[in-house]
N, C-alpha and C. Protein backbone atom coordinates (compact mmCIF):
# COMPACT_ATOMS: atom_id res chain seq x y z
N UNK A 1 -3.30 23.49 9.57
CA UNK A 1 -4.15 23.06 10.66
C UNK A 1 -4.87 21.78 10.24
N UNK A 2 -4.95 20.91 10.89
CA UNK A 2 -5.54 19.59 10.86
C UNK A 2 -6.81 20.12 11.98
N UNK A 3 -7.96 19.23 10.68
CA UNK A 3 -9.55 19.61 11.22
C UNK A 3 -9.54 18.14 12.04
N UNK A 4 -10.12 18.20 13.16
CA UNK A 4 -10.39 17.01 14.05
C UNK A 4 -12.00 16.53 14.15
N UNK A 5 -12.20 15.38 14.09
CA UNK A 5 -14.08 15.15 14.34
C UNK A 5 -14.83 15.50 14.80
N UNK A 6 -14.58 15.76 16.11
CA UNK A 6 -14.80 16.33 17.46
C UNK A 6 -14.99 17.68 16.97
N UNK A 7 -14.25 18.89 16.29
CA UNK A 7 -14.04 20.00 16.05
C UNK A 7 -15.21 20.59 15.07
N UNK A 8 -15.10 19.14 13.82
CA UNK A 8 -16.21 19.52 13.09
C UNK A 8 -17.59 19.64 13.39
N UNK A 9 -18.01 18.32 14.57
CA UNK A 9 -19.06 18.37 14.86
C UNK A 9 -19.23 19.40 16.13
N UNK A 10 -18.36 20.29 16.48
CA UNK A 10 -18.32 21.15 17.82
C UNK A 10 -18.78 22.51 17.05
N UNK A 11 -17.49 22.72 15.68
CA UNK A 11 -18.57 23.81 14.90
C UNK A 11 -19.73 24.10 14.32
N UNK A 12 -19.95 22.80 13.79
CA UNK A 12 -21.43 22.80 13.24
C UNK A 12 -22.39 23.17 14.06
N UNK A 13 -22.09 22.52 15.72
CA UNK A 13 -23.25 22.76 16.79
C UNK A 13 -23.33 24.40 16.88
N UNK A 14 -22.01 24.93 17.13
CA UNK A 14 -21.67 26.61 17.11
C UNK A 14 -22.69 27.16 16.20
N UNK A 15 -22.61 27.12 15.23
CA UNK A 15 -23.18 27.50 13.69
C UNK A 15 -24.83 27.05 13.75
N UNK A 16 -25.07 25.70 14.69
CA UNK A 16 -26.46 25.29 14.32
C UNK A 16 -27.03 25.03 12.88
N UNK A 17 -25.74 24.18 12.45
CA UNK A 17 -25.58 23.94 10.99
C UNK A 17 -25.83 22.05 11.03
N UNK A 18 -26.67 21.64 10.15
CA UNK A 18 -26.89 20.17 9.89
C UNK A 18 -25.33 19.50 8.86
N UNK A 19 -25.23 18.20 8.85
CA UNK A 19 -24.55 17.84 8.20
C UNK A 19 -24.80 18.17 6.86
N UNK A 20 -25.65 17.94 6.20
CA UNK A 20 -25.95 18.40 4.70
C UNK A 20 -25.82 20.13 4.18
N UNK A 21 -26.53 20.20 5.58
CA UNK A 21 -26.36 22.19 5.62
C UNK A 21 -24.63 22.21 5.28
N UNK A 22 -23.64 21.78 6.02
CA UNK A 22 -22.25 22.08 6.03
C UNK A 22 -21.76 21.37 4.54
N UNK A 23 -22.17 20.09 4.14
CA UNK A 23 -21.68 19.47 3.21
C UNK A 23 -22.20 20.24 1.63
N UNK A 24 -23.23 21.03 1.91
CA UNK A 24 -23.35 22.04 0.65
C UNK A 24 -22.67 23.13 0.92
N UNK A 25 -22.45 23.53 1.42
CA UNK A 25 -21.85 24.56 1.71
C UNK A 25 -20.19 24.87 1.81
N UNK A 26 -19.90 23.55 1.79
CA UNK A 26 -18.37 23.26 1.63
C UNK A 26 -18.22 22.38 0.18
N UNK A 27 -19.44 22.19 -0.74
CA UNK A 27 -19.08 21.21 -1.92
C UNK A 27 -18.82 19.87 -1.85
N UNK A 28 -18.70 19.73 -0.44
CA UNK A 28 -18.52 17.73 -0.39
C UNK A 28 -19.87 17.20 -0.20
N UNK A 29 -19.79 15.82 -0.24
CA UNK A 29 -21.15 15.02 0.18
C UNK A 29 -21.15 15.32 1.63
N UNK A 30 -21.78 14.71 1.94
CA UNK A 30 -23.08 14.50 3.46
C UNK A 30 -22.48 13.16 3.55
N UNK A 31 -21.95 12.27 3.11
CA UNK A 31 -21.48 10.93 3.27
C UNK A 31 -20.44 11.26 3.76
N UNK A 32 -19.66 11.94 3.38
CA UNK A 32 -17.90 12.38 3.65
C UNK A 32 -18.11 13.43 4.91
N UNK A 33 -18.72 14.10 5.19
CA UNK A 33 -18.92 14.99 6.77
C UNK A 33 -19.53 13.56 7.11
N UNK A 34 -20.48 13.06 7.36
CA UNK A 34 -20.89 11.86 8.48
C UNK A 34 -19.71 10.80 8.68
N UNK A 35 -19.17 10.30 7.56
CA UNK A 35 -18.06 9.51 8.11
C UNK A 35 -16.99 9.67 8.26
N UNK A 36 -16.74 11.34 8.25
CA UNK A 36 -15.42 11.89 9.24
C UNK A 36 -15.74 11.82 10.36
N UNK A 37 -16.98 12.37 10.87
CA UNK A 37 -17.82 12.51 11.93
C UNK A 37 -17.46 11.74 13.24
N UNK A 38 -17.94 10.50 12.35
CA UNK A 38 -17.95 8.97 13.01
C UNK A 38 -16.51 8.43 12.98
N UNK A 39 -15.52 9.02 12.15
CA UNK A 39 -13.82 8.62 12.94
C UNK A 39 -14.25 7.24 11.59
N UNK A 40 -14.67 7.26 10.88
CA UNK A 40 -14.91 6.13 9.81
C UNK A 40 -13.54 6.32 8.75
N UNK A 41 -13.09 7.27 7.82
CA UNK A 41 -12.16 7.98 7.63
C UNK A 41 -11.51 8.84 7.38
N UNK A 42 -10.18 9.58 6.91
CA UNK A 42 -9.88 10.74 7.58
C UNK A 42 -10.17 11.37 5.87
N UNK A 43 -9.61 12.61 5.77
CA UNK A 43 -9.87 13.41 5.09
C UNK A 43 -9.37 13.82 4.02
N UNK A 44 -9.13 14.27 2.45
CA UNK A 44 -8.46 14.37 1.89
C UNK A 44 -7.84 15.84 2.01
N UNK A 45 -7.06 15.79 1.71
CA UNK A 45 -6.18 17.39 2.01
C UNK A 45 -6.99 18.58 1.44
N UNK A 46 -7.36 18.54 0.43
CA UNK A 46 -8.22 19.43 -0.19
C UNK A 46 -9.92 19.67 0.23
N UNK A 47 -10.73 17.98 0.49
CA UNK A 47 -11.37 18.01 1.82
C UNK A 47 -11.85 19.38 2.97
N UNK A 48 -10.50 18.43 3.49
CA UNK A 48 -10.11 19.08 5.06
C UNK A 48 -10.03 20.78 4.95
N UNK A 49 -9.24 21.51 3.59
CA UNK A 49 -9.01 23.06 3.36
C UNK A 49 -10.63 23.60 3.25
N UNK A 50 -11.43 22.33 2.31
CA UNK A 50 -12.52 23.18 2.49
C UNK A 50 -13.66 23.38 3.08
N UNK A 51 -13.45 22.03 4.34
CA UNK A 51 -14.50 22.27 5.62
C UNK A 51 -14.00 23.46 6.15
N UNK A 52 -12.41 24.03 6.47
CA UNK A 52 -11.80 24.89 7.31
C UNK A 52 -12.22 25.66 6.82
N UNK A 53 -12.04 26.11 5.42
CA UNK A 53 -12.47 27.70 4.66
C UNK A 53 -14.01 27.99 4.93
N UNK A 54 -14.87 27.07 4.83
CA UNK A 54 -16.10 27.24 5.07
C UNK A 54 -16.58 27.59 5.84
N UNK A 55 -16.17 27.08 7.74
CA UNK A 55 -16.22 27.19 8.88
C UNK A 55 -15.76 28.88 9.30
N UNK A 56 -14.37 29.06 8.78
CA UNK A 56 -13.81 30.16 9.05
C UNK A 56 -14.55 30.92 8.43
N UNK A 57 -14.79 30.99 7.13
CA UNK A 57 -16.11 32.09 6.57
C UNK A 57 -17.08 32.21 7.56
N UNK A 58 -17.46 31.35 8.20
CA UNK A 58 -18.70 31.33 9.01
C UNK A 58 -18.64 32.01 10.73
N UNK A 59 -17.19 32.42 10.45
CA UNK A 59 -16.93 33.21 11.31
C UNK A 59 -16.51 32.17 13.08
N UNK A 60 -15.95 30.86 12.93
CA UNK A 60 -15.72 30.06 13.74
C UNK A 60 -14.07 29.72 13.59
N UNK A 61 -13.41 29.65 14.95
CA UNK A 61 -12.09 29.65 14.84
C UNK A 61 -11.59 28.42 15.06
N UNK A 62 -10.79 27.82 14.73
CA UNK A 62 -10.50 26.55 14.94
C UNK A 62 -9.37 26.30 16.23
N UNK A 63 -8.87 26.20 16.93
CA UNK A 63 -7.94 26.23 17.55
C UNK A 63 -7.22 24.85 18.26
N UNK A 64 -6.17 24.90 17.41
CA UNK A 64 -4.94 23.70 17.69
C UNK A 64 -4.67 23.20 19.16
N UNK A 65 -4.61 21.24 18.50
CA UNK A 65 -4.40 20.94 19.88
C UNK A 65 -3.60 21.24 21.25
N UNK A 66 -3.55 21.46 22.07
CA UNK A 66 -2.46 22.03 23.42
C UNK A 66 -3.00 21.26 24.64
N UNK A 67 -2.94 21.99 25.60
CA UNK A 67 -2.83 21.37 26.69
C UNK A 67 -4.30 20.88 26.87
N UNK A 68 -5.47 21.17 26.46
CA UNK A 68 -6.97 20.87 26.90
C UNK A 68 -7.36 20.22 25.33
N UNK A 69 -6.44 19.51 24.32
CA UNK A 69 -6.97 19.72 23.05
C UNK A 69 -7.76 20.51 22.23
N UNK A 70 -8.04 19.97 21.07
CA UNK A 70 -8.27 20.69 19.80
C UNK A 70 -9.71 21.47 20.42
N UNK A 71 -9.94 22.29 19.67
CA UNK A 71 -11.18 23.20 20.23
C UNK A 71 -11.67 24.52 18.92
N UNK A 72 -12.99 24.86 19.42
CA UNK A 72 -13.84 25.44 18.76
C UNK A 72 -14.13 26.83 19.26
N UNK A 73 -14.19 28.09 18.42
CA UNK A 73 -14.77 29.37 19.35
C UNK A 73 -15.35 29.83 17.91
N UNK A 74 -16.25 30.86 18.56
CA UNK A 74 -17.03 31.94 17.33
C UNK A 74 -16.20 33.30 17.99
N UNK A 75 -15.86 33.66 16.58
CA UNK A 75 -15.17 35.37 16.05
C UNK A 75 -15.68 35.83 16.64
């Protein structure tokens, strides 16, 4: 699954989680969530596994682009 910008910042809102809140919590900087954020640049593979693992711990589903695109739900 490829994490999308839009997605990250759609879960965080879900969660009512700050950028720094998510960026400790996943081990990356707060620089690297804000300038995925902002479409500044994309993600490293290992990155990207551990915004998803984090999110999904947090009980938020990610769901692949289709006909209405990429999208966000809580478990």
């Amino acid at each position: 699954m490829e994490l999308a910008p839009e997605q990250c910042r759609a879960a965080r809102g879900l969660l009512n989680w700050t950028q720094e809140l998510l960026a400790v919590r996943a081990g990356v900087s707060r620089s690297t969530v804000r300038d995925f954020e902002r479409h500044r640049h994309g993600l490293h593979r290992g990155t990207e596994s551990q915004l998803i693992r984090t999110f999904q711990e947090a009980g938020i589903m990610l769901l692949p682009p289709g006909e209405h695109g990429p999208g966000v739900r809580i478990r």
